[in-house]
N, C-alpha and C. Protein backbone atom coordinates (compact mmCIF):
# COMPACT_ATOMS: atom_id res chain seq x y z
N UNK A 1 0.84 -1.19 0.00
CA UNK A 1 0.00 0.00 0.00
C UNK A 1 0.88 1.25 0.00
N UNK A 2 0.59 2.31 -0.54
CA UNK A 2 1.23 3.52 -0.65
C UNK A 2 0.73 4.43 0.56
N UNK A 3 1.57 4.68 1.03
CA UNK A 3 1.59 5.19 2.39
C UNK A 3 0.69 6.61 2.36
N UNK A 4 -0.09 6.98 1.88
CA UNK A 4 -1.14 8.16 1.64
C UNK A 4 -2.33 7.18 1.77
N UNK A 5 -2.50 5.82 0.77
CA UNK A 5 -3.55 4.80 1.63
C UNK A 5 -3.28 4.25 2.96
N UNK A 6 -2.10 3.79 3.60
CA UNK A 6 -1.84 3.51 5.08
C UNK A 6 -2.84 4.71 6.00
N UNK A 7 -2.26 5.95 5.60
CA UNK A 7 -2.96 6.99 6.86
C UNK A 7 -3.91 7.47 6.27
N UNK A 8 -4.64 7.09 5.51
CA UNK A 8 -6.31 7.12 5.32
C UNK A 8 -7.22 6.09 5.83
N UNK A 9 -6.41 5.03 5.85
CA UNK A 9 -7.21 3.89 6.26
C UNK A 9 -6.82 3.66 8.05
N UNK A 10 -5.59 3.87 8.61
CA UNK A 10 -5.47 4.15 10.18
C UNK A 10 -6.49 5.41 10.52
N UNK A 11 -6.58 6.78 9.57
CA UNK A 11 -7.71 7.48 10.11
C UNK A 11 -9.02 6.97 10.01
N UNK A 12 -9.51 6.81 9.69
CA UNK A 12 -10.89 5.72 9.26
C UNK A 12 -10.92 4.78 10.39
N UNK A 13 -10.41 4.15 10.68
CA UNK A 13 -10.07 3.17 11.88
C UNK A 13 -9.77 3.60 13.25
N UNK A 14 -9.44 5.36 12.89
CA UNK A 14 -9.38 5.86 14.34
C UNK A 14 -8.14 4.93 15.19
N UNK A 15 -7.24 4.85 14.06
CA UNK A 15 -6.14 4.16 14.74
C UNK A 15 -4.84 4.38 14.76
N UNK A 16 -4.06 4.35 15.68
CA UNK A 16 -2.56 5.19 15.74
C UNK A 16 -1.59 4.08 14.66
N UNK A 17 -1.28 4.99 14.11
CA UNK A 17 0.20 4.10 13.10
C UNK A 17 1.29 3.99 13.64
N UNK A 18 1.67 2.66 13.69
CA UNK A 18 3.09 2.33 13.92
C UNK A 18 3.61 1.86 12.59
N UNK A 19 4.81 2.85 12.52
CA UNK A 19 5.24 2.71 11.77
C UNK A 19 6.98 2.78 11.81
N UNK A 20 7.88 2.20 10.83
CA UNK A 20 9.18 2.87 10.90
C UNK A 20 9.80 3.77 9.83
N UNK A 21 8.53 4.10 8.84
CA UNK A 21 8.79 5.23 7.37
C UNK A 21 8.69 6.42 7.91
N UNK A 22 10.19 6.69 7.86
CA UNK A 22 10.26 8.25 8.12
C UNK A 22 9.28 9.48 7.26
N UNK A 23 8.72 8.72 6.17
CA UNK A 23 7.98 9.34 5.09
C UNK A 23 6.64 10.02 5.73
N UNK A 24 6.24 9.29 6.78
CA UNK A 24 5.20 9.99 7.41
C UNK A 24 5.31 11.03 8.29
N UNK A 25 6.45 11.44 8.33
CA UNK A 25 6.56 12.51 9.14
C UNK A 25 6.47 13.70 8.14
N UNK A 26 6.89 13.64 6.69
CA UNK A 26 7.18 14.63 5.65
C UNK A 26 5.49 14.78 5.54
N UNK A 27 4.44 14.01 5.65
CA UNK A 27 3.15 13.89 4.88
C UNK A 27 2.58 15.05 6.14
N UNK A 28 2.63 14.42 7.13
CA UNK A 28 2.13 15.06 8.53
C UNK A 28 2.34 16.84 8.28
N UNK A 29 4.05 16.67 9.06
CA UNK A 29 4.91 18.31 9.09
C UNK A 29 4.61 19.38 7.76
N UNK A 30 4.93 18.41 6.51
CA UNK A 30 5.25 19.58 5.38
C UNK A 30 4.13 19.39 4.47
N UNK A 31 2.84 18.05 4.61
CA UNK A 31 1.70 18.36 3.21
C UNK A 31 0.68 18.68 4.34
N UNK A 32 0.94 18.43 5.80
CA UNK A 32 -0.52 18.62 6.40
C UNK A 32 -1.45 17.45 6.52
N UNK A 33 -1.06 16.83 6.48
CA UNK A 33 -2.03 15.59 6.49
C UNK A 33 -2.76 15.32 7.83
N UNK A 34 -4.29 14.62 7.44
CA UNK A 34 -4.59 14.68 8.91
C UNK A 34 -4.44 13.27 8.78
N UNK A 35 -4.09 12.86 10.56
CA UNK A 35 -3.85 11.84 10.74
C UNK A 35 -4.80 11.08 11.69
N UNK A 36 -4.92 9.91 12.62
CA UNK A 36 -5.16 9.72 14.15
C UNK A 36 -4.19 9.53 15.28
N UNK A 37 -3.32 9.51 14.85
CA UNK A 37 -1.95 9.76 15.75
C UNK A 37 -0.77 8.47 15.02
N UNK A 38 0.34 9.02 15.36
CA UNK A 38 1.42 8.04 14.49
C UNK A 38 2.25 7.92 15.24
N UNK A 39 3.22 6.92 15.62
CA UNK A 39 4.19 6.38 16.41
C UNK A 39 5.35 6.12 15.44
N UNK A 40 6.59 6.36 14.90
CA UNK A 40 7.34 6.38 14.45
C UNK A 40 8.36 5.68 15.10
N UNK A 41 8.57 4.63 15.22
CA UNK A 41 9.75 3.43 15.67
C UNK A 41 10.97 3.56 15.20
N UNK A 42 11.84 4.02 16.05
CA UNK A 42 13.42 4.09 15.48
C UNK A 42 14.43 3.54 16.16
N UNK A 43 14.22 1.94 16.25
CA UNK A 43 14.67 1.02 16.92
C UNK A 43 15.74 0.29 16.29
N UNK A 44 16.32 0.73 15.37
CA UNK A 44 17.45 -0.46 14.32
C UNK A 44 18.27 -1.24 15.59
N UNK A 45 18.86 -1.89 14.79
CA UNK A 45 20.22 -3.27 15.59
C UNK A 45 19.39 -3.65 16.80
N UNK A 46 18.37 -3.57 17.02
CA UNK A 46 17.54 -4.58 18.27
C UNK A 46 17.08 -5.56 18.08
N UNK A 47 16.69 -6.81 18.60
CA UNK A 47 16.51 -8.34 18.57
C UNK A 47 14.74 -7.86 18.65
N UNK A 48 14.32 -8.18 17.92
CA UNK A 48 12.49 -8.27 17.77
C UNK A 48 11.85 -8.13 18.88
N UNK A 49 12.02 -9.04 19.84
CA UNK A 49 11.64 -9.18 21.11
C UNK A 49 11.86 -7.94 21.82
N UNK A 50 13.01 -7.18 21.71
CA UNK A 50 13.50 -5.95 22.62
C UNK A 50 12.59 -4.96 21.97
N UNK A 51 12.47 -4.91 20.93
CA UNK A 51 11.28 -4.31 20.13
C UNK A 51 9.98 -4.12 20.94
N UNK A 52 9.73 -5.66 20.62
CA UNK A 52 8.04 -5.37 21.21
C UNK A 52 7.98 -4.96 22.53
N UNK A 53 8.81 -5.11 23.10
CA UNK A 53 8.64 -4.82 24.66
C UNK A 53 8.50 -3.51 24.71
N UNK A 54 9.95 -2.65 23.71
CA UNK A 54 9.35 -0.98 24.10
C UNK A 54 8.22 -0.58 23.74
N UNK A 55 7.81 -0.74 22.72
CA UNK A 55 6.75 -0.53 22.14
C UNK A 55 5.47 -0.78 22.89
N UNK A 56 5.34 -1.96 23.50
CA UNK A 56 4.57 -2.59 24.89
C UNK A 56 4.33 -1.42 25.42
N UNK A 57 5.97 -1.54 26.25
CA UNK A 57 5.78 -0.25 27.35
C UNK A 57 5.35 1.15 27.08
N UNK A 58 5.53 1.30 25.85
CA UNK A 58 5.73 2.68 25.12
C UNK A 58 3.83 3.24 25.45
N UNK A 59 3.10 1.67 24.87
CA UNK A 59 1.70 2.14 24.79
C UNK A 59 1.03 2.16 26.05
N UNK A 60 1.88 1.38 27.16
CA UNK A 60 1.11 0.96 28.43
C UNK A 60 1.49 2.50 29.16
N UNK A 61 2.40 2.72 29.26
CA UNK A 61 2.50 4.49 29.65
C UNK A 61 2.29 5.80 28.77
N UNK A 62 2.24 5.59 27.45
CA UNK A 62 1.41 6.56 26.60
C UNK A 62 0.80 6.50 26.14
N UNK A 63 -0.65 5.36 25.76
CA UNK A 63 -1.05 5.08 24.87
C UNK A 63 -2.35 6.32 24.67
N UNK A 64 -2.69 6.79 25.89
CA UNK A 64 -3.77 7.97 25.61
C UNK A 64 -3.27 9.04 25.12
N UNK A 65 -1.96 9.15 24.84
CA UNK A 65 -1.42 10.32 24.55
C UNK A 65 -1.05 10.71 22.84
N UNK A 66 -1.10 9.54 22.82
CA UNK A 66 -0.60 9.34 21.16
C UNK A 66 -1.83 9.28 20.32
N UNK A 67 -3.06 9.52 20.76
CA UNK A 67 -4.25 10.24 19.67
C UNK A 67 -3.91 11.38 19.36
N UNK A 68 -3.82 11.62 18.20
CA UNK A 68 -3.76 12.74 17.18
C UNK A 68 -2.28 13.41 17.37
N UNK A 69 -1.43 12.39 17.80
CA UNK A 69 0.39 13.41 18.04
C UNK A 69 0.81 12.47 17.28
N UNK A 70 2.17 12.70 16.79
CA UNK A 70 3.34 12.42 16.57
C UNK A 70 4.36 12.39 17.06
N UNK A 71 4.70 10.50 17.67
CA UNK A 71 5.62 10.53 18.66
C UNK A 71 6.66 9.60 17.69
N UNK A 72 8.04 10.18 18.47
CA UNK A 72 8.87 9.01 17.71
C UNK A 72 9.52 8.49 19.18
N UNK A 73 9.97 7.01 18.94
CA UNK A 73 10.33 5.88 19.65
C UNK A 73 11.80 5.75 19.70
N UNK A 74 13.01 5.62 20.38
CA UNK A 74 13.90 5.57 20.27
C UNK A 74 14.48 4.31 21.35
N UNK A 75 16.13 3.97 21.18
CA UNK A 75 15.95 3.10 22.32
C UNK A 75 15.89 3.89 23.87
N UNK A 76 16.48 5.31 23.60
CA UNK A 76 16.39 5.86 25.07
C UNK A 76 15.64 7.07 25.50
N UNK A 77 14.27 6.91 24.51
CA UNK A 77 13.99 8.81 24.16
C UNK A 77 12.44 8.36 23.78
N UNK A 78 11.44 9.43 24.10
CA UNK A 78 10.01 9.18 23.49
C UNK A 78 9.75 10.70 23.85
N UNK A 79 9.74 11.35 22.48
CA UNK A 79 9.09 12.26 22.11
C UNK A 79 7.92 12.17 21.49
N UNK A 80 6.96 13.41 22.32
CA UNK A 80 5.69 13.81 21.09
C UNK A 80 5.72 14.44 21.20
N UNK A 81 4.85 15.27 19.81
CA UNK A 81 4.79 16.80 19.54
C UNK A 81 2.69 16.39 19.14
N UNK A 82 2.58 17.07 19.58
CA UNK A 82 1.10 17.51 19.13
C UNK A 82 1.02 18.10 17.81
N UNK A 83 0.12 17.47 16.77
CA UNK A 83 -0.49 18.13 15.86
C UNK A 83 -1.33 18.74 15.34
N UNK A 84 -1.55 19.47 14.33
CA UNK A 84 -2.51 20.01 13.99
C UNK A 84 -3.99 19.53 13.32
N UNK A 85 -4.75 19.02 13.96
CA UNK A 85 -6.07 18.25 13.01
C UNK A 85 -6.97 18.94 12.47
């Protein structure tokens, strides 16, 4: 799917994107796109498992927070910025 159908169909679904395409941040920041909130994973050289766990944790302590923001995931860092809908 072309990632302009990905965040039409997570909005429709009222559902946060996880994703690791930096491309959605260009659609968001610089075309405006509305979204339902997006999680941006920037986890390289980690074992899958170490993965899901942040990500786990990531939603079990932010998961109300990440409607309608843009957060990115790191191994030692979780930023969001609020967007514009």
């Amino acid at each position: 799917m072309e990632d302009e159908a990905v965040l039409l169909r997570s909005r429709e679904e009222n559902a946060v994107l996880l994703t690791a395409d930096k491309d959605f941040g260009q659609l968001v920041f610089q075309q405006g796109r509305v979204h339902s909130g997006i999680l941006l994973i920037r986890l390289e050289g980690l074992r899958p498992e170490a993965k899901a766990e942040l990500v786990s944790r990531t939603f079990a302590r932010h998961g109300g927070e990440l409607s309608g923001g843009f957060a990115v995931l790191t191994e030692r860092a979780f930023r969001l910025r609020r967007t514009a809908q």
